[in-house]
C-alpha atoms as a PDB file:
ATOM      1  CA  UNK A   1     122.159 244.630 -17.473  1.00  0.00           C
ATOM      2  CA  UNK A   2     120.972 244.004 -21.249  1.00  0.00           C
ATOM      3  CA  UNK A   3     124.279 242.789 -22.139  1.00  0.00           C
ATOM      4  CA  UNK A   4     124.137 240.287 -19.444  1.00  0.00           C
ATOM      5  CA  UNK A   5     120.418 239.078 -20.103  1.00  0.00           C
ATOM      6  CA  UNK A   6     121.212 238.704 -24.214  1.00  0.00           C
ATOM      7  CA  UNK A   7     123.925 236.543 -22.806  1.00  0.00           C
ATOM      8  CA  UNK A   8     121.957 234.434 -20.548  1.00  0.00           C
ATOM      9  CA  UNK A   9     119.819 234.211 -23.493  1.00  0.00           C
ATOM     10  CA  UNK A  10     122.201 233.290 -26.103  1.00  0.00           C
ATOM     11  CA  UNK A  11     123.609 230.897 -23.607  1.00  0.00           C
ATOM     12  CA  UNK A  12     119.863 228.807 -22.593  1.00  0.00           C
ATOM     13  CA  UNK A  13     119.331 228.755 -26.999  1.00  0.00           C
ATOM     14  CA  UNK A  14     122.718 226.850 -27.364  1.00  0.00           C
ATOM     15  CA  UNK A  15     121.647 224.608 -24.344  1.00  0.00           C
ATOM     16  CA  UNK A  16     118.843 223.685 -25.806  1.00  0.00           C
ATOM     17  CA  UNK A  17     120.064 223.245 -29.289  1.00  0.00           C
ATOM     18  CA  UNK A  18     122.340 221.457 -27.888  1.00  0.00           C
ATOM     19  CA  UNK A  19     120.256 219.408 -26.240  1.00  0.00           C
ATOM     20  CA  UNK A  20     118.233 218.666 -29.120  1.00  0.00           C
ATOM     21  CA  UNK A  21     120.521 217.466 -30.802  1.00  0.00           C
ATOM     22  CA  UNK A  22     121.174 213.956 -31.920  1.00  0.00           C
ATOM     23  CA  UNK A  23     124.059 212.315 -30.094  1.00  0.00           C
ATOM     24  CA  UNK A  24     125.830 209.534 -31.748  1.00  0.00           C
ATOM     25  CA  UNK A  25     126.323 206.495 -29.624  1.00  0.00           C
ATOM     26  CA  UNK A  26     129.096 205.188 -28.984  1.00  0.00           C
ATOM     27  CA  UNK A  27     129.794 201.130 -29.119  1.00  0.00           C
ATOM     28  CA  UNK A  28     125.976 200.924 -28.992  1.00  0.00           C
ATOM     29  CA  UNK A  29     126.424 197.136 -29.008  1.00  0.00           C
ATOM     30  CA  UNK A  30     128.735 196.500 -26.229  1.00  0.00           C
ATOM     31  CA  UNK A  31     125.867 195.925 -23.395  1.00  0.00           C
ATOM     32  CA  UNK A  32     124.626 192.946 -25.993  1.00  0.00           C
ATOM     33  CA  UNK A  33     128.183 190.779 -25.587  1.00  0.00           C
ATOM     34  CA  UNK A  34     127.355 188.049 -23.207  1.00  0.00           C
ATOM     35  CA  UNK A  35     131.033 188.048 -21.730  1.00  0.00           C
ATOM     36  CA  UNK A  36     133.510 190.772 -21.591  1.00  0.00           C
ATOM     37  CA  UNK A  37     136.531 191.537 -19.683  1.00  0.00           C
ATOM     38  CA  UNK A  38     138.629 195.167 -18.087  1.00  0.00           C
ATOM     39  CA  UNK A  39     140.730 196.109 -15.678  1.00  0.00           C
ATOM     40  CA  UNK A  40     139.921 198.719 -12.577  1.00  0.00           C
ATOM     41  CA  UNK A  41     141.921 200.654 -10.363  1.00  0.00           C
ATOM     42  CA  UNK A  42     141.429 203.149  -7.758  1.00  0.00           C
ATOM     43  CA  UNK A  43     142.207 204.508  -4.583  1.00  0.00           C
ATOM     44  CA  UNK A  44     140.357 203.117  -1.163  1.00  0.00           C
ATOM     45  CA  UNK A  45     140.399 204.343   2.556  1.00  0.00           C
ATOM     46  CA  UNK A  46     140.770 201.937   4.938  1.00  0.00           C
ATOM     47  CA  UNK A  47     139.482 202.803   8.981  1.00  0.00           C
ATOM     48  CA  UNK A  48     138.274 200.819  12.070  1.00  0.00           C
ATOM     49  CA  UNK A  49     135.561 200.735  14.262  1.00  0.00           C
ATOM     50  CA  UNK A  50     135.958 199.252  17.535  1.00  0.00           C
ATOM     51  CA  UNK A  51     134.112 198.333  21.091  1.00  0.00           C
ATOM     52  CA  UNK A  52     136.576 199.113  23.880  1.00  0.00           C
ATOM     53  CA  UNK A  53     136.722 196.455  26.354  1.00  0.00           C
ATOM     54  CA  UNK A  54     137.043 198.702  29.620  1.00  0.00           C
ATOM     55  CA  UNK A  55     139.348 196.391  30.767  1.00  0.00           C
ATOM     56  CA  UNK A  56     142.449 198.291  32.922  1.00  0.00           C
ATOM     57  CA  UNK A  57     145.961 197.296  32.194  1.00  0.00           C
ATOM     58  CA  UNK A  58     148.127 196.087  35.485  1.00  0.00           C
ATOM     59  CA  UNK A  59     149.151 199.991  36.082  1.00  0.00           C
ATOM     60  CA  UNK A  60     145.485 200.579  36.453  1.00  0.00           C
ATOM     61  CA  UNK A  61     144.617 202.808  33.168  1.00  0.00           C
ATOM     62  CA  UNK A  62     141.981 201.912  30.994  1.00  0.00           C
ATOM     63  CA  UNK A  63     142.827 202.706  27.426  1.00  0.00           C
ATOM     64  CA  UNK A  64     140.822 203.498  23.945  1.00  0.00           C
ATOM     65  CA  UNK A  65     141.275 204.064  20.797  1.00  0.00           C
ATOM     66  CA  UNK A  66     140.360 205.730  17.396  1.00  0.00           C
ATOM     67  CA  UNK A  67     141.608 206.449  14.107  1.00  0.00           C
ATOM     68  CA  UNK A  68     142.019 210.418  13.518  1.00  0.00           C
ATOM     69  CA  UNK A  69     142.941 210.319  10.224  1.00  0.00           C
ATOM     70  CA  UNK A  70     142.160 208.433   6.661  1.00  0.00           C
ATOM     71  CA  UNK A  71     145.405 206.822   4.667  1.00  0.00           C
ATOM     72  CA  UNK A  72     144.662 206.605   0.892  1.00  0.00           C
ATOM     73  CA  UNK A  73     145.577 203.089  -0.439  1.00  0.00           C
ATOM     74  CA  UNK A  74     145.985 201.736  -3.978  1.00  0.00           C
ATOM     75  CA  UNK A  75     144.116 199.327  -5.779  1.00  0.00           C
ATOM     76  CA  UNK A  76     143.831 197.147  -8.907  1.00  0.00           C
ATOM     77  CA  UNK A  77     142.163 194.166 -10.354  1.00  0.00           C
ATOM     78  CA  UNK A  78     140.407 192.040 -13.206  1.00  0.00           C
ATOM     79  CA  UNK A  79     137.208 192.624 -14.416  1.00  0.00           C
ATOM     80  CA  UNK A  80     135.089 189.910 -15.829  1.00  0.00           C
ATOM     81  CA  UNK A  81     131.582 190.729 -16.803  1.00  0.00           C
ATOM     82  CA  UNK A  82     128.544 188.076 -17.390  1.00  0.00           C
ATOM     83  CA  UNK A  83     125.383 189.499 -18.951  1.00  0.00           C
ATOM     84  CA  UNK A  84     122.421 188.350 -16.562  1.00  0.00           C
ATOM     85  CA  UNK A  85     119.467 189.829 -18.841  1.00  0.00           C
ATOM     86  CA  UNK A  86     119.102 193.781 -19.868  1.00  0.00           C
ATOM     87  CA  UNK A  87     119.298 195.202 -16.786  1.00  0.00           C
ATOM     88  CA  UNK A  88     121.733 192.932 -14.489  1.00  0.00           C
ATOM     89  CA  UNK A  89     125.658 191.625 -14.548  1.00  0.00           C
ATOM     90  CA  UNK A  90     127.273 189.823 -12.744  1.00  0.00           C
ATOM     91  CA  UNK A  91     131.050 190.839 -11.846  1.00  0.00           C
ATOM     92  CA  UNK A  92     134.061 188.579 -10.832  1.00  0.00           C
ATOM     93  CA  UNK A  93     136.673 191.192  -9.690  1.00  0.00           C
ATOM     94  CA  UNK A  94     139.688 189.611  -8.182  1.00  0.00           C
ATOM     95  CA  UNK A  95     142.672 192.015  -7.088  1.00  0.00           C
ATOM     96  CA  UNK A  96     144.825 193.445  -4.571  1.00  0.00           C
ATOM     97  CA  UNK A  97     145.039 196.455  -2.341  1.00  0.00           C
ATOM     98  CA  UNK A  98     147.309 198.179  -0.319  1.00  0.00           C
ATOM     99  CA  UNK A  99     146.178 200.392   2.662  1.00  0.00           C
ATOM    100  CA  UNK A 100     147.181 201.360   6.199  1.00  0.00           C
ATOM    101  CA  UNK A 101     145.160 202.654   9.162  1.00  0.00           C
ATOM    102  CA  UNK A 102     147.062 204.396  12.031  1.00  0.00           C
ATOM    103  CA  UNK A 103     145.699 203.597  15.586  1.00  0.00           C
ATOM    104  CA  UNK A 104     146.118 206.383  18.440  1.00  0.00           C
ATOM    105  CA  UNK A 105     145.452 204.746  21.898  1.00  0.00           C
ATOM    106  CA  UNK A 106     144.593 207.583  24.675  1.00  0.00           C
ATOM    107  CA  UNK A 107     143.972 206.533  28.390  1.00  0.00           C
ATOM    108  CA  UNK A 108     140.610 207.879  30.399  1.00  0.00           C
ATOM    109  CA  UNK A 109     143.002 209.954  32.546  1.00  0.00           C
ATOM    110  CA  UNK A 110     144.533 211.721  28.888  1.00  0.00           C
ATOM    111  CA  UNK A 111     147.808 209.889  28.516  1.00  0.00           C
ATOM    112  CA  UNK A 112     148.633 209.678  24.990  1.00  0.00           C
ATOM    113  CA  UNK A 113     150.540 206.589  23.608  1.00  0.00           C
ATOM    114  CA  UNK A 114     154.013 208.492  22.213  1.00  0.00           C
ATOM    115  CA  UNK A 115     153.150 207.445  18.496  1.00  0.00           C
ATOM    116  CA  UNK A 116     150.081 205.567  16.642  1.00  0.00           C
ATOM    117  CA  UNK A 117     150.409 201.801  15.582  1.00  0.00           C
ATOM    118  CA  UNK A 118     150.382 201.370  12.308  1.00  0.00           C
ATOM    119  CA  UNK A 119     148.327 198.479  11.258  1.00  0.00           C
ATOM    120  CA  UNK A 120     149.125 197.748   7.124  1.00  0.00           C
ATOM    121  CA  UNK A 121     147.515 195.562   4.890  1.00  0.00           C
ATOM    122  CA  UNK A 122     147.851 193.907   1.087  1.00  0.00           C
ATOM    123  CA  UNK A 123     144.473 192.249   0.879  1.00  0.00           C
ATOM    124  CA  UNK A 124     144.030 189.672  -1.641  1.00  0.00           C
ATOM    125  CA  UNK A 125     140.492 190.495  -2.976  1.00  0.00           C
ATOM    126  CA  UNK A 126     137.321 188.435  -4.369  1.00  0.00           C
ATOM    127  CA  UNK A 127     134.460 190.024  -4.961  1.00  0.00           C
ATOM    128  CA  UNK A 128     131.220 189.151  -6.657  1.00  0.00           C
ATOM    129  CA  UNK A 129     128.843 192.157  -7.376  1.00  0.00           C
ATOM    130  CA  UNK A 130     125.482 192.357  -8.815  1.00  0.00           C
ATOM    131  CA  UNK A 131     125.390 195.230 -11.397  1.00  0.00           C
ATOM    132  CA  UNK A 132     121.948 197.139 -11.378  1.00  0.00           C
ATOM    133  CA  UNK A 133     121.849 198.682 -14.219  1.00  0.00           C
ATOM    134  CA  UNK A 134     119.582 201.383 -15.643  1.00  0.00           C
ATOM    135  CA  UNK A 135     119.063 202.760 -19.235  1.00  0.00           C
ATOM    136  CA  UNK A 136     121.105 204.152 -21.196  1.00  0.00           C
ATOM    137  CA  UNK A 137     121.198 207.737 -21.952  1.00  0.00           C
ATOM    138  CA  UNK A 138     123.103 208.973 -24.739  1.00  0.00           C
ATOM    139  CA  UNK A 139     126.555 208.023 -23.969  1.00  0.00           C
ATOM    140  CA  UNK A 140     126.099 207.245 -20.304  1.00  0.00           C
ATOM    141  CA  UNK A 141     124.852 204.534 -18.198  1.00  0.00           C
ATOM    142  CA  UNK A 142     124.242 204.777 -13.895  1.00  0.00           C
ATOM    143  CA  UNK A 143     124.134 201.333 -12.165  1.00  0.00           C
ATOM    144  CA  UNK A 144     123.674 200.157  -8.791  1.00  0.00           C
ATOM    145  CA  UNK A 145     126.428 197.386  -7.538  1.00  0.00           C
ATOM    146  CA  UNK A 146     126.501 195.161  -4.420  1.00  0.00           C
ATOM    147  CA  UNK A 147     127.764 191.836  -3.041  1.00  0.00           C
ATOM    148  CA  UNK A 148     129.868 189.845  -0.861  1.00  0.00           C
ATOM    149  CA  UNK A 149     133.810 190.114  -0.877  1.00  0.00           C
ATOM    150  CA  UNK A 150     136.405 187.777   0.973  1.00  0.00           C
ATOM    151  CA  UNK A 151     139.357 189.495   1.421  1.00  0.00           C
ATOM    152  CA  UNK A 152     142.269 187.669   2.423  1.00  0.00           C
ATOM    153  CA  UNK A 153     145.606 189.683   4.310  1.00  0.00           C
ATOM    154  CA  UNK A 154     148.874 188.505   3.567  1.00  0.00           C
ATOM    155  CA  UNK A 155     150.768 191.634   4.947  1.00  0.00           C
ATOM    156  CA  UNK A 156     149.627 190.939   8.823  1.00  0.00           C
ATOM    157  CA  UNK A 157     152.981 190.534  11.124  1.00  0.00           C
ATOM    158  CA  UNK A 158     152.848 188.848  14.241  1.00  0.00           C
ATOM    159  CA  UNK A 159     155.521 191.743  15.668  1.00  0.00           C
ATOM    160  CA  UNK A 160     153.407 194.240  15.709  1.00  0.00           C
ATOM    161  CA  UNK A 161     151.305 195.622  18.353  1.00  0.00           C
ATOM    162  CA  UNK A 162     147.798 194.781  16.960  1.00  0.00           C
ATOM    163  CA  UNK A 163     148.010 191.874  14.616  1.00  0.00           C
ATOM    164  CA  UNK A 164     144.693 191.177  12.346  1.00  0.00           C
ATOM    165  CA  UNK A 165     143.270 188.054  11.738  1.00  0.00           C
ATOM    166  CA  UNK A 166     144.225 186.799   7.474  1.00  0.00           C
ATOM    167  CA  UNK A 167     140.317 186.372   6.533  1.00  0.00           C
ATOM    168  CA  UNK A 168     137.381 188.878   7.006  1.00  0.00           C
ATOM    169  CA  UNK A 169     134.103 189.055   4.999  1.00  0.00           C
ATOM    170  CA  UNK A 170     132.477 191.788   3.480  1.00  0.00           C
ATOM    171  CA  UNK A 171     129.392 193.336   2.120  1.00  0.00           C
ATOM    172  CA  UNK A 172     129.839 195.510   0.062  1.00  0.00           C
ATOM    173  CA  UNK A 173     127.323 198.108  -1.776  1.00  0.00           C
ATOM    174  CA  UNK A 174     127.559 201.665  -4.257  1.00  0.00           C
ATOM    175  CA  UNK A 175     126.642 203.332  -7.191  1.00  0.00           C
ATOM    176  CA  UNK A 176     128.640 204.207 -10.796  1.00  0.00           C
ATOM    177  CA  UNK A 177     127.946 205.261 -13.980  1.00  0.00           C
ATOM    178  CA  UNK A 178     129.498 203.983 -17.064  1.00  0.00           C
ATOM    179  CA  UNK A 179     130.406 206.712 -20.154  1.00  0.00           C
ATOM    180  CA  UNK A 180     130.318 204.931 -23.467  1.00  0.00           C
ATOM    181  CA  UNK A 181     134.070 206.156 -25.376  1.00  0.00           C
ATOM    182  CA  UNK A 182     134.779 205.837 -28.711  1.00  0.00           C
ATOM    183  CA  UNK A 183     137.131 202.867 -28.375  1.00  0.00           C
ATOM    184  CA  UNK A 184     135.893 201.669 -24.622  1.00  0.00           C
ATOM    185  CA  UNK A 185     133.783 202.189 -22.016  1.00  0.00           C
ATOM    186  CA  UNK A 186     135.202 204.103 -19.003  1.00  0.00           C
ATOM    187  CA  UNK A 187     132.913 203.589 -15.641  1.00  0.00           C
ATOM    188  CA  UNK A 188     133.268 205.689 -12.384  1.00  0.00           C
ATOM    189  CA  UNK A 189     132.458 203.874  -9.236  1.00  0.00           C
ATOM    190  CA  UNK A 190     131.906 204.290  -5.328  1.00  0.00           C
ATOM    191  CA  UNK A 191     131.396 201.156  -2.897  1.00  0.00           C
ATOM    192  CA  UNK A 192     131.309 201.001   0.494  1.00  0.00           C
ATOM    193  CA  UNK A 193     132.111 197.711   2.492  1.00  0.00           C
ATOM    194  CA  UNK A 194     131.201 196.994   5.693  1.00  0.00           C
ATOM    195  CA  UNK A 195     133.403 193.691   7.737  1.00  0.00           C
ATOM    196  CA  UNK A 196     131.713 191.403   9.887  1.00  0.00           C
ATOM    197  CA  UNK A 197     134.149 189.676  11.578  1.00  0.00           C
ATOM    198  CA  UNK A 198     135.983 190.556  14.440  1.00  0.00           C
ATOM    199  CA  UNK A 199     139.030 191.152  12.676  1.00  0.00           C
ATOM    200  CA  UNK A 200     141.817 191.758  16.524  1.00  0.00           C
ATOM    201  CA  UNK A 201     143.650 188.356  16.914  1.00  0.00           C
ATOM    202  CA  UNK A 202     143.035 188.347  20.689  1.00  0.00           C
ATOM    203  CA  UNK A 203     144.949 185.147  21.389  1.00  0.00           C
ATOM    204  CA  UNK A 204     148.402 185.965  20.063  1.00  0.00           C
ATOM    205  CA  UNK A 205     151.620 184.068  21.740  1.00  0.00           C
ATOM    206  CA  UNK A 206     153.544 186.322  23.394  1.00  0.00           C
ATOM    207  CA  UNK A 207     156.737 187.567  21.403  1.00  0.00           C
ATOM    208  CA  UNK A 208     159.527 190.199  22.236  1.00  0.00           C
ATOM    209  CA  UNK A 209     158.753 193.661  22.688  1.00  0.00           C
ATOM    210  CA  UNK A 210     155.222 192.733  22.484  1.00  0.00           C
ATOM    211  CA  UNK A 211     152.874 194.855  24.664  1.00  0.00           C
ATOM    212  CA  UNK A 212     149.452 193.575  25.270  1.00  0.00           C
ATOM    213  CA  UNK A 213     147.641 196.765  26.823  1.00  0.00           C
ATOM    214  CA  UNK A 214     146.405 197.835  23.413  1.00  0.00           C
ATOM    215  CA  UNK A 215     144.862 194.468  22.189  1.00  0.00           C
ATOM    216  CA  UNK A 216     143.585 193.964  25.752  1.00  0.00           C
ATOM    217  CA  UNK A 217     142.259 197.293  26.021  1.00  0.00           C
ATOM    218  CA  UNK A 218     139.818 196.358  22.296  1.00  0.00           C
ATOM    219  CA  UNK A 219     137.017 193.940  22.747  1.00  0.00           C
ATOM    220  CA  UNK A 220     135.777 193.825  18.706  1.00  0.00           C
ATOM    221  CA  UNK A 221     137.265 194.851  15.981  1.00  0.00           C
ATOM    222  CA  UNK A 222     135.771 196.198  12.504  1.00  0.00           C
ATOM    223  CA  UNK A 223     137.122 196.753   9.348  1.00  0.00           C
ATOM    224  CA  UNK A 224     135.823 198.956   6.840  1.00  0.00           C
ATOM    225  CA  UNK A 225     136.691 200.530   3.315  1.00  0.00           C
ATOM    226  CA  UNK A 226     135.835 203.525   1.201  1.00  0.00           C
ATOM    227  CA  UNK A 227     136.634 202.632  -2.633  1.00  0.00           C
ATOM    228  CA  UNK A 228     137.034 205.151  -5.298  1.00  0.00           C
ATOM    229  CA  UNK A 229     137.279 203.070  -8.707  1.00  0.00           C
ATOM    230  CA  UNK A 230     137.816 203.778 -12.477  1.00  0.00           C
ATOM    231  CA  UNK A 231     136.864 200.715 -14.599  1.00  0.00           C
ATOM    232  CA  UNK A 232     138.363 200.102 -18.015  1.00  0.00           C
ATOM    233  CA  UNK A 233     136.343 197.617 -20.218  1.00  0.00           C
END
């Protein structure tokens, strides 16, 4: 038990020398650059939420749906980084990312659709984020980010099953912390976004092999994304 306690001990006296120490900053002016530029990429989970319409199909089954399970996409972009005042940027971060979200449909009786549509998308992304930022501590900086995205699909086909509409818009909202490197500065960020448009295209033409049960049986339509990104500036 004394061998453990001088341990502790020795252990809390390096901490705190530790701590006392002096730590050398690194780029310490990098936050004073009116204009800089990176790249990010990351990983992002793509999902739905939906109101059912209740609506039977003509064998008399009502059906809904949900998403059991959370595909990890890819993403990358541009950074470009405008220096508001001391505590505020403002972020142009165009990019594209790749995710897919598999849709089971069940009906109210417990008849399960033999496989889950696969609804994939390569979004074309263009968000502009306020970056709340707080001070700096030694080597490390937390921030606050939100703001509005447009993200545009271009891998939508009108063969499939559910077919999205090309444009939704987004809010989008997180927090991050940027860790000041000897040659760059390496941030770590979380945002969620939240769609508000119905993204189902509900008026499709008919085309071959197409079955309308499962966009009939969906009355709205949300998308929404979890995104996991490492920033490089």
């Amino acid at each position: 038990m004394k061998r453990k306690l001088t341990g502790i001990l020795v252990l809390l006296i390096l901490a705190i020398q530790i701590r006392g120490q002096e730590v050398v900053e690194n780029l310490p002016t990098f936050d004073q650059d009116r204009l800089h530029f990176g790249f990010t990429l990351g990983t992002n989970f793509m999902y739905f939420t939906s109101v059912h319409s209740g609506v039977p199909d003509g064998d008399g089954n009502i059906w809904f749906t949900d998403q059991s399970s959370l595909n990890p996409g890819f993403h990358v972009g541009i950074i470009s980084s405008l220096r508001l005042n001391k505590f505020m940027n403002l972020r142009f971060v165009p990019g594209i990312s790749f995710g897919q979200r598999d849709m089971n449909f069940i009906t109210e009786s417990g008849v399960l659709r033999e496989s889950p549509i696969s609804v994939k998308s390569t979004f074309i992304e263009t968000p502009l984020l306020i970056k709340y930022k707080a001070l700096r501590d030694g080597n490390a900086k937390p921030y606050l980010v939100f703001g509005p995205n447009v993200r545009f699909d271009l891998a939508r086909s009108r063969k499939d099953d559910i077919v999205l509409n090309p444009v939704d818009y987004y809010f989008e909202m997180g927090v991050g912390s940027d860790f000041y490197l000897p040659y760059f500065r390496f941030g770590l960020e979380v945002r969620f976004a939240i769609g508000f448009n119905d993204v189902l295209w509900h008026d499709r033409p008919p085309t071959e092999g197409y079955d309308p049960r499962y966009t009939n049986a969906i009355s709205n339509l949300y998308s929404r994304l979890f995104i996991i990104s490492f920033n490089f500036e």
